[in-house]
Protein backbone atom coordinates (compact mmCIF):
# COMPACT_ATOMS: atom_id res chain seq x y z
CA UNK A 1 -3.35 -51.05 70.95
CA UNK A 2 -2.36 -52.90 67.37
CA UNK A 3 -1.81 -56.66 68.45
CA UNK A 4 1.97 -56.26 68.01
CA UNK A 5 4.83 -55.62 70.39
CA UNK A 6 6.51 -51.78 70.65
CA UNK A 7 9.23 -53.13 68.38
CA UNK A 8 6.50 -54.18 66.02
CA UNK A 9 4.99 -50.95 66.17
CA UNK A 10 7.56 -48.56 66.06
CA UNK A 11 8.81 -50.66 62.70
CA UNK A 12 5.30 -50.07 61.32
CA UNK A 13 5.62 -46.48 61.61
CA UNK A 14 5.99 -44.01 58.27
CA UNK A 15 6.70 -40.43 57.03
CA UNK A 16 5.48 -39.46 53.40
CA UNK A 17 8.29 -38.63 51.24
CA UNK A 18 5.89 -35.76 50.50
CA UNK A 19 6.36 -34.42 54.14
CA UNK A 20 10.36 -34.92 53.56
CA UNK A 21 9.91 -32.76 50.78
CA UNK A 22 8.95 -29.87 52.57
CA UNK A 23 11.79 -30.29 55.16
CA UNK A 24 14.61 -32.81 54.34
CA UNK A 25 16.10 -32.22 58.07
CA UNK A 26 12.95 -33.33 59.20
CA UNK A 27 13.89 -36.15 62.04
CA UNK A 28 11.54 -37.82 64.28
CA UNK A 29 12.17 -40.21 67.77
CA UNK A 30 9.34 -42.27 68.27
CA UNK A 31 9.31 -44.14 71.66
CA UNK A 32 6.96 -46.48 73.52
CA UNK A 33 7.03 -46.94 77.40
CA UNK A 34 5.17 -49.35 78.67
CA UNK A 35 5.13 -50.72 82.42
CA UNK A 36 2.84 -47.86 83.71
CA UNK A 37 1.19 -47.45 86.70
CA UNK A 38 0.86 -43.62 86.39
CA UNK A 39 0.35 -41.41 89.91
CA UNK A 40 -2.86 -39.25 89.21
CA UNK A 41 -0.71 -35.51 89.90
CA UNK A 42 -4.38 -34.04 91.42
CA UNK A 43 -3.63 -36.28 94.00
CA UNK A 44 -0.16 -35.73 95.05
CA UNK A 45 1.67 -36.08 92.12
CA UNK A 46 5.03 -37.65 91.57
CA UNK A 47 8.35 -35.39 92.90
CA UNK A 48 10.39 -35.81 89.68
CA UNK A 49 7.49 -34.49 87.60
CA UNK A 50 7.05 -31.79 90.04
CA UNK A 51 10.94 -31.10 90.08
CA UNK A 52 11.03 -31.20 86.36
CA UNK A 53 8.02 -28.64 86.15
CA UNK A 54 9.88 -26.30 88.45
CA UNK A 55 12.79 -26.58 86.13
CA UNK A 56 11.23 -26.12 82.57
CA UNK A 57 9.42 -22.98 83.88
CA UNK A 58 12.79 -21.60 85.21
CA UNK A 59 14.21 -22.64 82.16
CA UNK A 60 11.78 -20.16 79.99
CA UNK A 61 11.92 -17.79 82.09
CA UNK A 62 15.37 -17.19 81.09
CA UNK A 63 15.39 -18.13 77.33
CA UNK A 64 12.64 -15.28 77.41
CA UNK A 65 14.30 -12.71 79.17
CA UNK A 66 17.44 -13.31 76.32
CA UNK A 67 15.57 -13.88 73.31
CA UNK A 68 11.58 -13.06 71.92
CA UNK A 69 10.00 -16.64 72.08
CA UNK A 70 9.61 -16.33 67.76
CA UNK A 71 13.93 -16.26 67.47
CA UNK A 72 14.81 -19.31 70.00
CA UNK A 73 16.41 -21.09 66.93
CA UNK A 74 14.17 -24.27 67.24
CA UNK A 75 11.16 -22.41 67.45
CA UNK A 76 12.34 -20.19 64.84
CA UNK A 77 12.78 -23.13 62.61
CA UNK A 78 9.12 -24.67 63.24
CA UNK A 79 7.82 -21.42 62.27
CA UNK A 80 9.30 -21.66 58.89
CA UNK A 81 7.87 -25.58 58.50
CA UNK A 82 4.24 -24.45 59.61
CA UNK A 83 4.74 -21.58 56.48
CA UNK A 84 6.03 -24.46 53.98
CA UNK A 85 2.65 -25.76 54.44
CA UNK A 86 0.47 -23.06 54.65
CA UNK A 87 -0.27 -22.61 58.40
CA UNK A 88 -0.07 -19.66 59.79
CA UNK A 89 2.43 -19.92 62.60
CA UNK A 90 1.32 -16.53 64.60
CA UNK A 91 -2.25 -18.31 65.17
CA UNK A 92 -1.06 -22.23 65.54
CA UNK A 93 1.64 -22.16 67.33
CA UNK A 94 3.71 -25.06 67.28
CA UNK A 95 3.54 -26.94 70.66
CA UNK A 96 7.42 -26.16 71.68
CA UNK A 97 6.18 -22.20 71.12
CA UNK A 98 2.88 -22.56 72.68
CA UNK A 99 4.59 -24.42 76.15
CA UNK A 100 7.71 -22.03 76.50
CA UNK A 101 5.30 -19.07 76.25
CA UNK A 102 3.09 -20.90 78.78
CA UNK A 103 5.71 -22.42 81.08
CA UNK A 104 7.42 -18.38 81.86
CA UNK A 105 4.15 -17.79 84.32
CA UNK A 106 2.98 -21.42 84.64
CA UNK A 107 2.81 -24.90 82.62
CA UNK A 108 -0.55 -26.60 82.92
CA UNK A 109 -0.64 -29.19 85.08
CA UNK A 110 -3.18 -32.59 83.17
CA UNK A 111 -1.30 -35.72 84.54
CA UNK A 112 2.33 -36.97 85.42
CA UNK A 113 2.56 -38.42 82.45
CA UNK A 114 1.29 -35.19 80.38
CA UNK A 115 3.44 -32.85 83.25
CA UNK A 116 6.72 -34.92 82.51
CA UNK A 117 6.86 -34.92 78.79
CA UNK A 118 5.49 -31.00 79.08
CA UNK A 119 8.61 -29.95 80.83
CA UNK A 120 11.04 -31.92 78.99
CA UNK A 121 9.46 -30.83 75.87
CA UNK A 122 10.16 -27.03 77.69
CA UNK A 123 13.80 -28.29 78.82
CA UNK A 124 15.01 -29.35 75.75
CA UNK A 125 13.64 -27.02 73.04
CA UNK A 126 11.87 -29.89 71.59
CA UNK A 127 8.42 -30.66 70.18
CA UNK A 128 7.00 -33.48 72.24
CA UNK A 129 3.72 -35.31 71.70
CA UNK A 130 2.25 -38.18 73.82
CA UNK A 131 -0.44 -40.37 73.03
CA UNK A 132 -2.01 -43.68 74.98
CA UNK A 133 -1.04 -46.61 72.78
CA UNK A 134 -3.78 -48.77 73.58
CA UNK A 135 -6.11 -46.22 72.16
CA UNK A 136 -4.39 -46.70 68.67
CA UNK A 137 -5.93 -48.57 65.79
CA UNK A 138 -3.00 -49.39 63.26
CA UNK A 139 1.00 -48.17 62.91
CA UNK A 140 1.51 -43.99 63.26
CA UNK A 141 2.28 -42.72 59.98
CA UNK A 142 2.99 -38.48 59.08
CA UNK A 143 1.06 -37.68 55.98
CA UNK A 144 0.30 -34.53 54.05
CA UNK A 145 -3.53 -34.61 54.60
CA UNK A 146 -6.23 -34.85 51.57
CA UNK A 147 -8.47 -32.79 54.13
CA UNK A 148 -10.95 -36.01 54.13
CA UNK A 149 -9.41 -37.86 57.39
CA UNK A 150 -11.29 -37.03 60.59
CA UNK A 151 -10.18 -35.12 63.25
CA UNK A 152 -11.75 -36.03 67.00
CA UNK A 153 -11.50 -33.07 68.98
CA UNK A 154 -13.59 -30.56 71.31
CA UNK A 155 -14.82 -26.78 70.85
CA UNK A 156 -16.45 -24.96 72.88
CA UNK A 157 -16.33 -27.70 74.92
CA UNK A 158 -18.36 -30.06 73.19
CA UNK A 159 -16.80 -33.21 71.21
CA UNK A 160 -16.39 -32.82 67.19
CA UNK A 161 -15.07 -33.77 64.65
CA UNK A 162 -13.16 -31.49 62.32
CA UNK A 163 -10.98 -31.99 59.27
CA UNK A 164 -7.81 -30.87 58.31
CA UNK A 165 -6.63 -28.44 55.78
CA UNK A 166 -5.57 -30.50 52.08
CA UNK A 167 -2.09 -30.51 52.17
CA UNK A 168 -1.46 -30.08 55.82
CA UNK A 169 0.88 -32.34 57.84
CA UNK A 170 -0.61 -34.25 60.05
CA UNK A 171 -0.37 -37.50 62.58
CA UNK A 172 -2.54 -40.18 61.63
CA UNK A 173 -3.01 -44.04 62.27
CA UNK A 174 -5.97 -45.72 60.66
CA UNK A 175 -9.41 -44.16 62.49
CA UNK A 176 -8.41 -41.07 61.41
CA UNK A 177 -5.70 -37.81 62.30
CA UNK A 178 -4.05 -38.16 65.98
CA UNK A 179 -2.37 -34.69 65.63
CA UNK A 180 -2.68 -32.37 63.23
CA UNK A 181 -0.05 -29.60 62.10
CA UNK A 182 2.56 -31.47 62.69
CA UNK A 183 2.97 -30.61 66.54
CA UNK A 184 0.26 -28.28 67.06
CA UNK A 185 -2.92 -30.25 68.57
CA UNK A 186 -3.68 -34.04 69.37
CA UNK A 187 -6.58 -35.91 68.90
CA UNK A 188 -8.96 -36.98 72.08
CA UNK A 189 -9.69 -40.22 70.89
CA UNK A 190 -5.81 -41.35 72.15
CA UNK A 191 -5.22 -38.65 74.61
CA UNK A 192 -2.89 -39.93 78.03
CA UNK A 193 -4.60 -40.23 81.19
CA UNK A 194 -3.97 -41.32 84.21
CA UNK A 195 -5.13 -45.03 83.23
CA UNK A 196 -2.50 -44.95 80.42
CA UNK A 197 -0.50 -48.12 80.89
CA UNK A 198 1.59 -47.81 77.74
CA UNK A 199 2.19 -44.53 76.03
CA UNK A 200 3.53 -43.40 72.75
CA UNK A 201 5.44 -40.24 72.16
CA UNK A 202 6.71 -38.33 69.47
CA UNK A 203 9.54 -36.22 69.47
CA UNK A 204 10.53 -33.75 66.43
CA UNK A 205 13.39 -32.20 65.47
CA UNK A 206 14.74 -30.11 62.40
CA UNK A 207 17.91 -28.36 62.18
CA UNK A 208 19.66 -26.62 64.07
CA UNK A 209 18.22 -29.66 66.87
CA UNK A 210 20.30 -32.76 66.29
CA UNK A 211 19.56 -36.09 66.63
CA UNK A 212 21.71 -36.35 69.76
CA UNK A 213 19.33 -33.75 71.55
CA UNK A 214 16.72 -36.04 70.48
CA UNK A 215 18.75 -38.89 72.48
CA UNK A 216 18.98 -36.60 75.54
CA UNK A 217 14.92 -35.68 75.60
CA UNK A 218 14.41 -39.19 75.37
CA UNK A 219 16.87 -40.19 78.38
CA UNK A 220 14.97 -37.02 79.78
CA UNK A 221 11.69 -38.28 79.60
CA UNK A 222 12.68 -41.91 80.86
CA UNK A 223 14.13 -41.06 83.82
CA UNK A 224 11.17 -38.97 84.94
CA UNK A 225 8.60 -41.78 83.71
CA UNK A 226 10.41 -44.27 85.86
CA UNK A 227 9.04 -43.95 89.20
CA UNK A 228 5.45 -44.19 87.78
CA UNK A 229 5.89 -48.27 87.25
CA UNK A 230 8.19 -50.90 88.82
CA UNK A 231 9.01 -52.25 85.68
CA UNK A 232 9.19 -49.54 82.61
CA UNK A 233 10.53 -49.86 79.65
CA UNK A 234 11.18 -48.46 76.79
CA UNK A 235 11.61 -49.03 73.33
CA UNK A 236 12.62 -46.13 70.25
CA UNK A 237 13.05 -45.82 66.75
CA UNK A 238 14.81 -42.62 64.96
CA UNK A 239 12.94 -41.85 61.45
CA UNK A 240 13.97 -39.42 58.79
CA UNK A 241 15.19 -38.91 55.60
């Protein structure tokens, strides 16, 4: 983690005007919580998360049995950012897409802290990321990519590093991308786990989302991350154009 407080950090933060060019209703929460002491889920778990789980893939049940996944409006509208950019949105699949299919039959179950944000993300119709903090090397910043900064991920199940496309929006602090396509897939290098004692998330929005469904994902999120510490707290800044 940067030697700074989460105040200091979330002020370091930045979007490229080049990213706000490709979506001007682009808006972004950022929030730290620190005061961890996460519950490892393989071993029992934590009720709200489990609760909250229950509910997202209730939730997607019915959106799906109303709508196709591809015309839920905020899904809809990530489809039409990942085209602005050249990504093809029917093979990356923005992470709200990609957990709402998921969560109808069953959302994956990693760690509470990976669980909670899941179903929230599911809840809400929002795009959630969430990242260890101490694991970072410098402030966040969203970038359109020169295809040069280095990716830390696995295939086939091996660690490697890839690249992303030139031009492509990505997550990135200063060892290299920590998410790339906006919301698609995170980096291992600052991956939660259940040792995670302050974590980072990102939460996106673009019209027709507003920012006060960005406030209620947030208050979402806290109040199921508060049983996993006697003391959390948390700290967020609202970015955009």
């Amino acid at each position: 983690m940067p030697d700074t407080t989460p105040d200091e950090f979330l002020a370091a933060a930045t979007i490229d005007e080049a990213v706000f060019e490709l979506r001007s209703d682009y808006r972004t929460m950022l929030v730290v919580i620190d005061g961890l002491t996460p519950t490892t889920t393989a071993q029992g778990g934590c009720n709200a998360v489990d609760e909250l789980i229950s509910a997202a893939e209730t939730h997607a049940a019915r959106l799906l049995a109303d709508s196709p996944v591809e015309e839920l409006p905020h899904i809809a509208a990530w489809r039409l950012a990942y085209r602005a950019f050249g990504a093809r949105p029917q093979r990356t699949r923005n992470s709200l897409e990609a957990l709402t299919r998921r969560a109808a039959h069953a959302l994956p179950r990693v760690n509470a802290l990976t669980d909670a944000y899941n179903a929230v993300s599911v809840l809400h119709q929002i795009p959630i990321g969430g990242e260890d903090l101490h694991r970072y090397q410098g402030a966040a910043h969203l970038i359109r990519a020169t295809g040069a900064e280095p990716f830390d991920t696995t295939a086939s199940g091996e660690p490697v590093t890839e690249h992303p496309e030139p031009g492509e929006v990505v997550w990135c602090d200063d060892a290299g991308v920590t998410c790339r396509r906006w919301n698609w897939r995170q980096g291992r290098r600052t991956g939660l786990s259940d040792d995670t004692r302050t974590a980072f998330f990102i939460l996106d929005a673009l019209t027709p989302a507003t920012d006060e469904d960005l406030g209620s994902a947030v208050d979402a999120l806290t109040e199921a991350l508060a049983p996993l510490g006697p003391d959390v707290r948390v700290t967020r800044r609202l970015m955009g154009a």
